[in-house]
Protein backbone atom coordinates (compact mmCIF):
# COMPACT_ATOMS: atom_id res chain seq x y z
CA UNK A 1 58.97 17.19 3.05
CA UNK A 2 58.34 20.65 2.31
CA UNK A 3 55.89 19.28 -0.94
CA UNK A 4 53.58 17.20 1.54
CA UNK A 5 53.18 20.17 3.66
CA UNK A 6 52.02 22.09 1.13
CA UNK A 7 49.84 19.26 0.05
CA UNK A 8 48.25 19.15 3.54
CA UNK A 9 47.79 22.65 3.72
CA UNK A 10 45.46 23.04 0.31
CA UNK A 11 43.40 20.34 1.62
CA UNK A 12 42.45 22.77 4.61
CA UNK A 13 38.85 24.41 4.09
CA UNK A 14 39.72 28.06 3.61
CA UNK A 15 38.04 30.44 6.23
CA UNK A 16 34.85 31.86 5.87
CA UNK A 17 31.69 31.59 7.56
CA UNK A 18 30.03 28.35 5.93
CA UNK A 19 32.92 26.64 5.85
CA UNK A 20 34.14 26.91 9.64
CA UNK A 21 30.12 26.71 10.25
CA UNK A 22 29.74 29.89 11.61
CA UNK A 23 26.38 31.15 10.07
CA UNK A 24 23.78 32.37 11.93
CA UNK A 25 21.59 30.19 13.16
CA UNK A 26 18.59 30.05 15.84
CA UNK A 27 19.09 28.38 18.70
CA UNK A 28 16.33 28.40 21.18
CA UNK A 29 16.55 28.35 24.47
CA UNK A 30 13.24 25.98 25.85
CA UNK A 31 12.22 27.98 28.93
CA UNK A 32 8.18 27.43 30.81
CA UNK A 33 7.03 30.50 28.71
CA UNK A 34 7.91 28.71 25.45
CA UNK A 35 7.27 24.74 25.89
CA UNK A 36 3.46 25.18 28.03
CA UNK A 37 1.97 27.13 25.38
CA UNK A 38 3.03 24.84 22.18
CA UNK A 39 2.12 21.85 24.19
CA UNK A 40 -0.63 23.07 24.92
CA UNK A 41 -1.84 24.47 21.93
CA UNK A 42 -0.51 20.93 19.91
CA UNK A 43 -2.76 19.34 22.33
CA UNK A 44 -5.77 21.29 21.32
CA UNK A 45 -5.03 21.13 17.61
CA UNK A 46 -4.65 17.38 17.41
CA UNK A 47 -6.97 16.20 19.53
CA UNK A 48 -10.21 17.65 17.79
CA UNK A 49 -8.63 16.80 14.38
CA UNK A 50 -8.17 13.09 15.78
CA UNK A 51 -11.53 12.85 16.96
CA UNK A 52 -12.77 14.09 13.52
CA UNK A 53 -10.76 11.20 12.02
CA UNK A 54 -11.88 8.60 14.32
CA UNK A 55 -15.48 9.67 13.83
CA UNK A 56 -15.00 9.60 9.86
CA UNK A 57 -14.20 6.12 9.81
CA UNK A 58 -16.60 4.87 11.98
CA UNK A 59 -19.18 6.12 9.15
CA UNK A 60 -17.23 3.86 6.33
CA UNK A 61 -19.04 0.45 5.91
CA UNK A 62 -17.16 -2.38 5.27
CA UNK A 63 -17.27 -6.07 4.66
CA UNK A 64 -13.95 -8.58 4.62
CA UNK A 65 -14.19 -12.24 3.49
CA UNK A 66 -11.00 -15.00 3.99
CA UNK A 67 -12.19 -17.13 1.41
CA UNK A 68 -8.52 -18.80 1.63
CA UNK A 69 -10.06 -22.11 2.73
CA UNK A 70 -13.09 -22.38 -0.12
CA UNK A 71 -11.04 -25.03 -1.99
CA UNK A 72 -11.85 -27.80 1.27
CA UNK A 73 -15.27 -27.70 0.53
CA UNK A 74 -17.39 -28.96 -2.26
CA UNK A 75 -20.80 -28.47 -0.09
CA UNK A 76 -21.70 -24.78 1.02
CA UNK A 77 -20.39 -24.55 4.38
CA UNK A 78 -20.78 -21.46 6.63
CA UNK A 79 -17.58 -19.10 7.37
CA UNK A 80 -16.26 -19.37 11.35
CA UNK A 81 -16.61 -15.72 12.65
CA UNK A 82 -12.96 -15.41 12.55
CA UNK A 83 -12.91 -15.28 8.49
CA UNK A 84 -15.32 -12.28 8.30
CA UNK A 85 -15.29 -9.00 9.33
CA UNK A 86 -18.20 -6.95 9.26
CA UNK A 87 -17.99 -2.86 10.42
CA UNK A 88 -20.99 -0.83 9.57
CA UNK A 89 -21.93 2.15 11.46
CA UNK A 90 -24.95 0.75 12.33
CA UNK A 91 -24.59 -3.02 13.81
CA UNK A 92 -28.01 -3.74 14.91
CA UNK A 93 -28.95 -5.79 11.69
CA UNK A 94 -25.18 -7.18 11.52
CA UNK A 95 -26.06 -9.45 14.86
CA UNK A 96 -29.15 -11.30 13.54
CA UNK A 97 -28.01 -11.81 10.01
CA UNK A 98 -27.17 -15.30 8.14
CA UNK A 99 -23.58 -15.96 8.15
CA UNK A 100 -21.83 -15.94 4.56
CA UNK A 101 -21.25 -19.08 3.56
CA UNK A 102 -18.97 -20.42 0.34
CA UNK A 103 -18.10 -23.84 -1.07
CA UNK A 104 -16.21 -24.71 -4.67
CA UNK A 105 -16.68 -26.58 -7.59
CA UNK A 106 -14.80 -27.02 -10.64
CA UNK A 107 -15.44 -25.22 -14.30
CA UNK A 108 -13.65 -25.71 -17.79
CA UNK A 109 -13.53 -21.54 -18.37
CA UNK A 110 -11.90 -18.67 -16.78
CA UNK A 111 -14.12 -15.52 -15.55
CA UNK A 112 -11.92 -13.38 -16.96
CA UNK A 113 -13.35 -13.04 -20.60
CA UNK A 114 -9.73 -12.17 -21.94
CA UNK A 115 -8.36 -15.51 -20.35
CA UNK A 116 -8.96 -18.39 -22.60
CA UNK A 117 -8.09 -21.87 -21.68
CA UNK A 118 -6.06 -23.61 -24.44
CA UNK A 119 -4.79 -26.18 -22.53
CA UNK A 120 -7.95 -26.96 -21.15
CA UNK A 121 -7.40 -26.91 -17.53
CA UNK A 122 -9.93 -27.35 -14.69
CA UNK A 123 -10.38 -24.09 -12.71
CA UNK A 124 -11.41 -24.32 -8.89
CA UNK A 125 -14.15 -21.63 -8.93
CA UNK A 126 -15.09 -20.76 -5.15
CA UNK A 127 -18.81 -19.10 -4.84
CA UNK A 128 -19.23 -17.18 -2.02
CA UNK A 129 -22.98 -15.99 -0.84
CA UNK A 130 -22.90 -13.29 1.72
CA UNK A 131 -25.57 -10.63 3.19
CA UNK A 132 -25.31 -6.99 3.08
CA UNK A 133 -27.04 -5.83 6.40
CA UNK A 134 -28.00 -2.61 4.97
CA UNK A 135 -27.39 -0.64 2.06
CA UNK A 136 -24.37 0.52 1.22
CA UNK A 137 -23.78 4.00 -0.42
CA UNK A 138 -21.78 4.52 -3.44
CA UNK A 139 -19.10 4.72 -4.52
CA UNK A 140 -18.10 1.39 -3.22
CA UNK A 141 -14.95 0.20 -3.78
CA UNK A 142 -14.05 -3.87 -4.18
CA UNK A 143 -10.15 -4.75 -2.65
CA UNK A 144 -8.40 -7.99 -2.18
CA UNK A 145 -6.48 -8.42 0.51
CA UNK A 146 -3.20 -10.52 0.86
CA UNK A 147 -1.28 -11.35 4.74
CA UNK A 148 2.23 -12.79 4.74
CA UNK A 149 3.33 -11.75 1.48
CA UNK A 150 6.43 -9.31 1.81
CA UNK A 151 6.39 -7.45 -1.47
CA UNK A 152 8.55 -5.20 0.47
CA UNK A 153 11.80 -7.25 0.19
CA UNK A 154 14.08 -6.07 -1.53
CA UNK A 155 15.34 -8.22 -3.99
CA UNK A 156 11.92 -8.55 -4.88
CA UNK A 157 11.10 -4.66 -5.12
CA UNK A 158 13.86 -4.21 -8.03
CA UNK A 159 13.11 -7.52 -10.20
CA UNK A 160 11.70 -5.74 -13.23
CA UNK A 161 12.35 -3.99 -16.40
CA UNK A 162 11.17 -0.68 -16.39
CA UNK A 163 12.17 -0.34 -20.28
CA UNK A 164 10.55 -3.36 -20.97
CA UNK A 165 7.84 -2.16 -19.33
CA UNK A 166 7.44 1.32 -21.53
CA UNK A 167 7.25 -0.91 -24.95
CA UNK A 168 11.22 -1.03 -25.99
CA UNK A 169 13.35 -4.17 -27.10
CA UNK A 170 15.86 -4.70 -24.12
CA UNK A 171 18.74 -7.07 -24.70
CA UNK A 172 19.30 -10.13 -22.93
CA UNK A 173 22.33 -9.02 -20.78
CA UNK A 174 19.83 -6.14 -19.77
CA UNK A 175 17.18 -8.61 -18.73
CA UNK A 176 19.70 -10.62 -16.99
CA UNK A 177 20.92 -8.12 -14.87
CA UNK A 178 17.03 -6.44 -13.98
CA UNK A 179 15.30 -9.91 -13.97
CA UNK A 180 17.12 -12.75 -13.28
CA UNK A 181 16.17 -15.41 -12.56
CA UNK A 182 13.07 -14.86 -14.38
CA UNK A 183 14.73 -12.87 -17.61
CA UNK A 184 14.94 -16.18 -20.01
CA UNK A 185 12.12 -19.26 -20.70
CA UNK A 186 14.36 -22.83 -20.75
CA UNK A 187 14.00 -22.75 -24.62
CA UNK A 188 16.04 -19.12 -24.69
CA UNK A 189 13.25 -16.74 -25.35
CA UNK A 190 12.89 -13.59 -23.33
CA UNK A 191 10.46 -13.65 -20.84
CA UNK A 192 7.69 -11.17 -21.07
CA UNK A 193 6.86 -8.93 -18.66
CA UNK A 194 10.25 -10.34 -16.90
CA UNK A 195 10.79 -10.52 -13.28
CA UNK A 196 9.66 -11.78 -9.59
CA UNK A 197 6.98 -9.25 -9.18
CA UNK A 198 5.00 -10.29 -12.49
CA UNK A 199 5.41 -13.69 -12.23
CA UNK A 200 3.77 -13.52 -8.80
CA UNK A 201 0.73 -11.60 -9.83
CA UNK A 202 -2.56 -11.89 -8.16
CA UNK A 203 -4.43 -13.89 -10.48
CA UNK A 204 -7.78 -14.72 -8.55
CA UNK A 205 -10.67 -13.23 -11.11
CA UNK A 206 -13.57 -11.78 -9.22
CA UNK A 207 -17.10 -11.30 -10.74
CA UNK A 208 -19.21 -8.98 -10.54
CA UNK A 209 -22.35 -9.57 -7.86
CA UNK A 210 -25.71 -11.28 -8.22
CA UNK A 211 -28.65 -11.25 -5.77
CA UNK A 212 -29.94 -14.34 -4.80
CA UNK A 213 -33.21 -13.46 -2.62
CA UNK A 214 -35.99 -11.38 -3.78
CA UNK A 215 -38.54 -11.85 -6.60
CA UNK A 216 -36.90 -10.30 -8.94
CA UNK A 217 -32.69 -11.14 -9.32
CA UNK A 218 -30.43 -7.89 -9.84
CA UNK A 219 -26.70 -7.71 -10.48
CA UNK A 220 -23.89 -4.95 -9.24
CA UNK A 221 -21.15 -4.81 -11.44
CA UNK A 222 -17.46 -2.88 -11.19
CA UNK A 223 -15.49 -1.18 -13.39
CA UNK A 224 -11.85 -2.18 -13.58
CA UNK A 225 -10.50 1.14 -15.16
CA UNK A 226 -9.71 4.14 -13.13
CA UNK A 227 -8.25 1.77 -10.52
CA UNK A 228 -4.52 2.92 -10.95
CA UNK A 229 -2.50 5.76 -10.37
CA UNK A 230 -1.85 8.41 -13.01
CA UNK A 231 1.48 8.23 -12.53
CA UNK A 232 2.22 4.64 -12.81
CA UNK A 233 -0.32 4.31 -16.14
CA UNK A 234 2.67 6.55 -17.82
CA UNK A 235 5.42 3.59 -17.06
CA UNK A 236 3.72 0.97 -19.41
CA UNK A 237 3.27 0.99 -23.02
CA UNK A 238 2.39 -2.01 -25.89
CA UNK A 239 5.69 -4.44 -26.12
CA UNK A 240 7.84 -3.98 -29.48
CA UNK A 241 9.00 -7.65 -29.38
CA UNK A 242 7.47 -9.90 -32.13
CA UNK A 243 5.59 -12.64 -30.80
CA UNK A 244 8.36 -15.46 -31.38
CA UNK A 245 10.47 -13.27 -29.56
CA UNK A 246 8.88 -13.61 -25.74
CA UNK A 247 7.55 -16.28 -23.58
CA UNK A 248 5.18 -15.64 -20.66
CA UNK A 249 6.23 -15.75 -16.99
CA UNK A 250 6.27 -19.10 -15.54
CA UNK A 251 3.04 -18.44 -12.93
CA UNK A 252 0.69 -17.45 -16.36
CA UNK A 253 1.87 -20.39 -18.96
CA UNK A 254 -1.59 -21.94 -18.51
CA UNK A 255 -2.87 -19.64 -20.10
CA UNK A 256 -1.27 -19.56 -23.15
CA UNK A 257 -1.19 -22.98 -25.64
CA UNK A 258 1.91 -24.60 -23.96
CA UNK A 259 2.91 -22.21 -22.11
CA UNK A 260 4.05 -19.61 -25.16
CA UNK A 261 2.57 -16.46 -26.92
CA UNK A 262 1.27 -16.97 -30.56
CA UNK A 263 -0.84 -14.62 -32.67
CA UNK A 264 -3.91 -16.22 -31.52
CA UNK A 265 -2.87 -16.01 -27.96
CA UNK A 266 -0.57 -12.75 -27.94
CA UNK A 267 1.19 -11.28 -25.27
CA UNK A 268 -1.08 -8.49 -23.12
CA UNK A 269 -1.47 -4.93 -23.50
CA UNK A 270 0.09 -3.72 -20.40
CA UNK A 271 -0.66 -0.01 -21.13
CA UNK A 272 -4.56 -1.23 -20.35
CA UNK A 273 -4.06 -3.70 -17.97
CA UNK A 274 -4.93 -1.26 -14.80
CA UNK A 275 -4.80 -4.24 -12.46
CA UNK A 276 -1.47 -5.43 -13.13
CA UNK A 277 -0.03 -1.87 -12.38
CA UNK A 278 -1.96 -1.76 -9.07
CA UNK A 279 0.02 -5.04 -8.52
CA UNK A 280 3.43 -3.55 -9.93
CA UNK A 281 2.73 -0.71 -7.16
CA UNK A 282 4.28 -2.86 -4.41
CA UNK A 283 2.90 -2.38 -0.71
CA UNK A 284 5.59 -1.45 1.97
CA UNK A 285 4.02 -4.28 4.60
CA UNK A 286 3.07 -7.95 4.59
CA UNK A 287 -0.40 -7.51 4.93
CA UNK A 288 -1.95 -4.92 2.06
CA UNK A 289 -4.87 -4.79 0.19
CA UNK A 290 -5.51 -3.78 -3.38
CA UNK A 291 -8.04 -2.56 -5.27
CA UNK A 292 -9.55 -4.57 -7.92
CA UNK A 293 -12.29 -2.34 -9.09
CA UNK A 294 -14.89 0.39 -8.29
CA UNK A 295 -18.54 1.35 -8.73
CA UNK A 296 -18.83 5.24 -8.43
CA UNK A 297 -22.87 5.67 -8.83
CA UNK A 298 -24.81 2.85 -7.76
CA UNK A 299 -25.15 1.72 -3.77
CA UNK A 300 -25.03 -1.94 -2.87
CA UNK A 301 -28.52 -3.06 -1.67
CA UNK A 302 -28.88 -4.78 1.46
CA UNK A 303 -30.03 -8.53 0.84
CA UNK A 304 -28.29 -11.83 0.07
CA UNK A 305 -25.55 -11.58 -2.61
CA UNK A 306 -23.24 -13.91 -4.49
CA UNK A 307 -20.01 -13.34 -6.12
CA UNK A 308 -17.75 -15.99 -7.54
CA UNK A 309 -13.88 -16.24 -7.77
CA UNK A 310 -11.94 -18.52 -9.70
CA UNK A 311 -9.12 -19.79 -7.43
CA UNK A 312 -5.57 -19.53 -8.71
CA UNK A 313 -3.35 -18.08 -6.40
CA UNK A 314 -3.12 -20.13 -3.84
CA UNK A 315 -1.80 -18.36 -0.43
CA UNK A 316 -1.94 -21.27 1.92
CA UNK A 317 1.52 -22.70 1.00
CA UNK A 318 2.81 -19.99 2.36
CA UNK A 319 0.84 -19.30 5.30
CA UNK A 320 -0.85 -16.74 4.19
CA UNK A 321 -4.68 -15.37 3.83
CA UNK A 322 -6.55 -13.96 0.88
CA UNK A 323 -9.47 -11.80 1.48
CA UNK A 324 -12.22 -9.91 -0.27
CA UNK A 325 -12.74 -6.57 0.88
CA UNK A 326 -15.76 -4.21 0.16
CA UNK A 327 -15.75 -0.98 1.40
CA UNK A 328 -17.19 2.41 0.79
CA UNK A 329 -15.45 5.53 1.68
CA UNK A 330 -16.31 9.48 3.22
CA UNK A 331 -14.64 12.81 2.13
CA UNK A 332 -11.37 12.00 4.58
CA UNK A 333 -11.19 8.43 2.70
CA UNK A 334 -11.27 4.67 3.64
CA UNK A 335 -11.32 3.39 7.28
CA UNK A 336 -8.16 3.82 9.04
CA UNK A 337 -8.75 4.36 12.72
CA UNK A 338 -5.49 4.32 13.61
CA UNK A 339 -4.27 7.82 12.20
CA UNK A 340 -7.77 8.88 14.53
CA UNK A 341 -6.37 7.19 17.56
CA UNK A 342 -2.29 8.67 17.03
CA UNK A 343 -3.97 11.51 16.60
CA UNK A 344 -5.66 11.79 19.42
CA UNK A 345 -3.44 9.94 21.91
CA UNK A 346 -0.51 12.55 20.86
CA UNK A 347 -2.94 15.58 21.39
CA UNK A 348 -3.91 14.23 25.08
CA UNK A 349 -0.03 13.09 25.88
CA UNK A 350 0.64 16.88 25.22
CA UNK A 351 -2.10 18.24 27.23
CA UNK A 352 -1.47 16.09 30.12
CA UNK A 353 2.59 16.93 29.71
CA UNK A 354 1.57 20.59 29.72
CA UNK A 355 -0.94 20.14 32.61
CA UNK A 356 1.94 18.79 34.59
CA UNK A 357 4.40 20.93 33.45
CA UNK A 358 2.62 23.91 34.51
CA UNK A 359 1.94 22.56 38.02
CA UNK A 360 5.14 21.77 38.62
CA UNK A 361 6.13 25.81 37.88
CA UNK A 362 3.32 26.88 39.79
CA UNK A 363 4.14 25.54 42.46
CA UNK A 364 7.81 25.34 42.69
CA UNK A 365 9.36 27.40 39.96
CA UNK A 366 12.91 27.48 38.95
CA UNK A 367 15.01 30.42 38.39
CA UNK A 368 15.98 30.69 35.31
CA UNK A 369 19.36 31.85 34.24
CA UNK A 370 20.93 34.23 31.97
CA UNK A 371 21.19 33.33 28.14
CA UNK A 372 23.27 36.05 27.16
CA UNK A 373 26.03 33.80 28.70
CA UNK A 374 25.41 30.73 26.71
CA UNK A 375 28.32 30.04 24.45
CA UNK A 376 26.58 30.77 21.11
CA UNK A 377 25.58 34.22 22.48
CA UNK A 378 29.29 35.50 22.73
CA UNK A 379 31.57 36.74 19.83
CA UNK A 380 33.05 34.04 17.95
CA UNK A 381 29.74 32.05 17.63
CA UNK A 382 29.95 29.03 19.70
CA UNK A 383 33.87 28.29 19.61
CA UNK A 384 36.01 27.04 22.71
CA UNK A 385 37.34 29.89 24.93
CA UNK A 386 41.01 29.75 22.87
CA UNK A 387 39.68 29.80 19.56
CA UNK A 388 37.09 32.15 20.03
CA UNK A 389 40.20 34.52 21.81
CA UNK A 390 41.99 33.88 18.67
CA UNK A 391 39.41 34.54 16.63
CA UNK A 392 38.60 38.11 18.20
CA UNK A 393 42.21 38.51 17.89
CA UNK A 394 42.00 38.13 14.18
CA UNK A 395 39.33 40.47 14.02
């Protein structure tokens, strides 16, 4: 008996001041003198910077595209209003324009000049012709947009290698463990890059524009470096597997003669591949967008334009949307006018707070009381009447 006491007592914090959490600390009290000036003066800081906010984004032009349905239609059909989205700062010319209008057809090549197509497959190219109601000032940034795709789940968030990623041979157990159930091809080779969140890459190739009114026909292209973060370009480097070694993911066999690597057909260079580390970069909600590339000098003439996009990720058996997004962007960045709006809607909720705050002391104040007597305020810091006696005692 006399052993489990003493057991119980060295598990007992020993006294001091951090341990029996009696450091100083501050403790306001919230009296009319303190809470009506920082509401009001939160009031006037946020509701100017709001408005700035707002303002800023009105002046970003954009244009949004669901060109999700193209594959239904083989003859150019216009979009409904509810696939496009068009917010300039000026609108006059947006309400007399000619609707965008988009229709596919079927090619033997991919746009994507690094894509071959061994296996000759027949790619559903949609062509989309839109107007630009006025010009739009560079740099001008081109997105896609996907709804209903939760990249934020969790099983899916961790379904990678990140060694395989940086270059290095992982083993199979490895690949098991980070992968599965995309870490092995049926005939036993490793799969490379491994995982959910490659295998479900965005694949849709976008070209660059083309006018298609005028006398004379002009093209706008984008660049698809300088698209990805810093940081994340330092988590991928050229695989060390041989060839014979790796298999691509399921989703990007077609690709590839039979669905496997070979020297003429090798496996890609992820340290260059910009646009598979903007998709690696998963989005925290269902509907994102993601860049796909930029033009940093030249503006975007208004007039008629065309773009096409070969169709291979198909979001409709899902439920979902795919969009094309051009936008160009001001000193406080892209249009968001919600951070405008919090902004200001917290700045006036604190005004009128304070507003009624300080009528209701004007006109029928309340006697405060004393704070000396609070219990943090008297010797012992804070403790109950019988400890804090004992604890003077002690002293």
């Amino acid at each position: 008996m006399a052993a489990l006491e003493e057991e119980k007592k060295t598990r007992k914090p020993a006294d001091g001041r951090f341990r029996q959490q009696r450091l100083p600390a501050w403790q306001p009290v919230l009296t009319p003198k303190t809470v009506l000036p920082t509401l009001i003066i939160v009031g006037i800081l946020f509701t100017p910077i709001g408005g700035l906010l707002y303002w800023s984004t009105n002046r970003v032009d954009e244009i949004m595209l669901n060109y999700s349905y193209c594959g239904r239609y083989e003859n150019p059909v216009y979009m409904a209003s509810s696939l496009q989205s068009y917010r300039f700062s000026d609108m006059n010319n947006y309400t007399s324009m000619e609707y965008p209008a988009y229709h596919v057809h079927n090619e033997t090549s991919f746009l994507n000049p690094e894509w071959k197509n061994p296996n000759n497959i027949t790619v559903r190219r949609c062509t989309i012709d839109f107007t630009v109601p006025k010009t739009m000032k560079g740099p001008i940034f081109l997105y896609y947009r996907l709804t209903n795709f939760y990249q934020n789940h969790r099983q899916y968030i961790k379904n990678y290698d990140p060694n395989q990623l940086l270059g290095n041979v992982v083993s199979r157990s490895t690949l098991s463990g980070n992968c599965d159930p995309l870490a092995t091809a049926p005939d036993g080779r490793l799969i490379y890059p491994c995982g959910l969140i490659a295998n479900s890459m965005f694949n849709d190739t976008i070209s660059n524009f083309t006018r298609i009114d005028g006398d004379q026909a002009a093209s706008y292209t984008f660049q698809k470096t300088g698209i990805a973060w810093p940081t994340d370009k330092q988590k991928y480097r050229p695989t060390q597997y041989a060839t014979d070694q790796i298999a691509p993911p399921p989703n990007w066999s077609l690709r590839y003669p039979n669905g496997t690597y070979d020297d003429a057909h090798p496996p890609p260079d992820l340290s260059t591949d910009e646009a598979f580390m903007v998709w690696m970069h998963v989005a925290a909600l269902p509907d994102f967008r993601k860049i796909w590339g930029r033009n940093d000098q030249d503006d975007l003439v208004a007039g008629r334009w065309r773009v096409s996009i070969d169709m291979n990720f198909d979001t409709l058996q899902y439920d979902g949307t795919k969009w094309l997004v051009l936008s160009t962007t001001t000193p406080l960045g892209g249009r968001n006018p919600y951070l405008g709006i919090a902004y200001m809607a917290i700045g006036a909720l604190c005004l009128l707070l304070g507003a009624i705050f300080a009528a209701r002391h004007l006109i029928k104040p309340r006697k405060l009381g004393d704070p000396s007597y609070l219990s943090w305020n008297q010797p012992g810091g804070g403790l109950p009447s019988t400890k804090r006696a004992h604890h003077l005692h002690k002293e």
